[in-house]
C-alpha atoms as a PDB file:
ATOM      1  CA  UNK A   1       0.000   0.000   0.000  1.00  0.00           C
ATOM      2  CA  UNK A   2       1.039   3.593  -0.838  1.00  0.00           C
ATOM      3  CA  UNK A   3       1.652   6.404   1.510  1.00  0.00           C
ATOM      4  CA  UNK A   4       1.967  10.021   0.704  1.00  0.00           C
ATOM      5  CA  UNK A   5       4.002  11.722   4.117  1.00  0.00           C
ATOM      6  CA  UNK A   6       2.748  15.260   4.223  1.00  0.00           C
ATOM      7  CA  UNK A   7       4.319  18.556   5.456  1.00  0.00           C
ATOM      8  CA  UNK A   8       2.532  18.974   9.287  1.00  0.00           C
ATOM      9  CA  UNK A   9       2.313  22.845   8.708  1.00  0.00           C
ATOM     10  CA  UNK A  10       3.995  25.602   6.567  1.00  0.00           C
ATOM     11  CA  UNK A  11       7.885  25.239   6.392  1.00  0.00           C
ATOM     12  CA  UNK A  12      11.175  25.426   5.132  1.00  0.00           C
ATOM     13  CA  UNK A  13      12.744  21.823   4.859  1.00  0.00           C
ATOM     14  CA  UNK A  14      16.132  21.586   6.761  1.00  0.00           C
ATOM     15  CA  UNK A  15      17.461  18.321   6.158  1.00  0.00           C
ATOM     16  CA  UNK A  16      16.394  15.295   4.103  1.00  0.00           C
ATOM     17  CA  UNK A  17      17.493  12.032   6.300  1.00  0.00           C
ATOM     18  CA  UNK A  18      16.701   9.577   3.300  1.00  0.00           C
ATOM     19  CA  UNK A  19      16.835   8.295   0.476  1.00  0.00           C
ATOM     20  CA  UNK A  20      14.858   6.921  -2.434  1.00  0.00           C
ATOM     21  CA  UNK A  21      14.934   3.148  -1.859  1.00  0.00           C
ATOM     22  CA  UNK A  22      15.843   3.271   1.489  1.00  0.00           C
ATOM     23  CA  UNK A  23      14.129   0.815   4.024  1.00  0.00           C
ATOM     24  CA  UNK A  24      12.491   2.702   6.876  1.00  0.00           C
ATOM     25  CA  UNK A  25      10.926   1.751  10.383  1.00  0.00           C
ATOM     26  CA  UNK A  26       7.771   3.404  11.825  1.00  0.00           C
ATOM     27  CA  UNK A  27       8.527   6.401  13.748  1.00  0.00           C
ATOM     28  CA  UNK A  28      12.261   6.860  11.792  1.00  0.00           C
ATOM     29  CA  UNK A  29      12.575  10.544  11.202  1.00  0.00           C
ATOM     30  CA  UNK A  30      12.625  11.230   7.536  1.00  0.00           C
ATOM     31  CA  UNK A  31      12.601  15.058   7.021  1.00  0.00           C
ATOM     32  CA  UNK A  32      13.084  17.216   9.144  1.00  0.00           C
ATOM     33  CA  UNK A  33      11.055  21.213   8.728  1.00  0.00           C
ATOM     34  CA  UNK A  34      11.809  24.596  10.196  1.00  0.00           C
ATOM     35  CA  UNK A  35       9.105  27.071  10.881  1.00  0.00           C
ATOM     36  CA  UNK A  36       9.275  29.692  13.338  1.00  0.00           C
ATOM     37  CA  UNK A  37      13.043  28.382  14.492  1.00  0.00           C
ATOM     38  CA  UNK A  38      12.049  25.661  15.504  1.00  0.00           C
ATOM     39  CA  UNK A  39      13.301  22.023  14.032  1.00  0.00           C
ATOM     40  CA  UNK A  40      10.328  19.793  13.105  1.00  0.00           C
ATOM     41  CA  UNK A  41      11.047  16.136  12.445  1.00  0.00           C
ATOM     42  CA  UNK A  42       8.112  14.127  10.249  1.00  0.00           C
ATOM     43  CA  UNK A  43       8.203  10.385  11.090  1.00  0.00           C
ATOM     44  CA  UNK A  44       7.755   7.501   8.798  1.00  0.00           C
ATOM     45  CA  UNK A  45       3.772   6.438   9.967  1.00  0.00           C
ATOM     46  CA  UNK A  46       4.511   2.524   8.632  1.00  0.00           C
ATOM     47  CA  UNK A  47       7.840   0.685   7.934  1.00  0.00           C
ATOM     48  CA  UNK A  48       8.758   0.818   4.200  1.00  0.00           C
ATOM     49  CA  UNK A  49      10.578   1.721   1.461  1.00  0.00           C
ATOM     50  CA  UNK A  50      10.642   5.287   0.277  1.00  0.00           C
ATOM     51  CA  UNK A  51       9.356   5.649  -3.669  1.00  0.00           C
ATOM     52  CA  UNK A  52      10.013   9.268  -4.127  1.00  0.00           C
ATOM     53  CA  UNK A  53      11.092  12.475  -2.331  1.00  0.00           C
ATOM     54  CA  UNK A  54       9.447  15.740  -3.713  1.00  0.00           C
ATOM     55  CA  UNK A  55      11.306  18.452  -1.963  1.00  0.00           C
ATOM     56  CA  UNK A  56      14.906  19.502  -1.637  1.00  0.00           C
ATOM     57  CA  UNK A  57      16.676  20.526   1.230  1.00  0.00           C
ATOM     58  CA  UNK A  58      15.935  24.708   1.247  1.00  0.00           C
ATOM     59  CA  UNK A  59      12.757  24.117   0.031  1.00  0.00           C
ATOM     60  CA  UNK A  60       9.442  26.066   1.433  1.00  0.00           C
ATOM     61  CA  UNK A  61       6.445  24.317   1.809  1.00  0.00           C
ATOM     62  CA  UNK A  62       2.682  24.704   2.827  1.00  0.00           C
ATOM     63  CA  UNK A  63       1.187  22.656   4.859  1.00  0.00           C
ATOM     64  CA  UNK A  64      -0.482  19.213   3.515  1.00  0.00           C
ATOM     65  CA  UNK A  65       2.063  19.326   0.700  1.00  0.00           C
ATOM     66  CA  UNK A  66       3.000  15.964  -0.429  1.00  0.00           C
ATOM     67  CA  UNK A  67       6.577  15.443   0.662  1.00  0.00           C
ATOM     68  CA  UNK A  68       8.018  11.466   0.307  1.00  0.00           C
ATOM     69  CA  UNK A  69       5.854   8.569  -0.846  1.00  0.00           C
ATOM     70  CA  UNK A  70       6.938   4.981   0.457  1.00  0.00           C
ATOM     71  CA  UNK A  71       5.909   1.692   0.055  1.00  0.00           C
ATOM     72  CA  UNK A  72       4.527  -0.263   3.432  1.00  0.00           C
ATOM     73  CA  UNK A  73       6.184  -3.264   3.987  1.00  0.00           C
END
């Protein structure tokens, strides 16, 4: 089954901490946003394998945007 992993609230994304094709755990952090100075980490919700990333590091983003897409395992 597919999830889409979407940005909690508006943003600038930090860091990227995968990779396409890259086997995560539930709860791994996966991105992780700024907003207001503060570091926001969004979790994987199932284990899986990431499909796709849609953002780059420096990116802004609104909220509900569509960030990584993975594969549950």
């Amino acid at each position: 089954m597919s999830e889409k992993i979407k940005a909690p609230l508006t943003g600038t994304v930090w860091k990227i901490e995968t990779t396409v094709g890259a086997t995560v755990d539930e709860g791994d952090t996966l991105i992780i946003l700024e907003s207001m100075k503060m570091e926001i980490p969004v979790e994987a919700p199932v284990g899986g394998t990431i499909t796709a990333i849609h953002v780059t590091e420096g990116a802004s983003v609104l909220d509900g945007l569509v960030l990584i897409e993975m594969e549950e395992s």
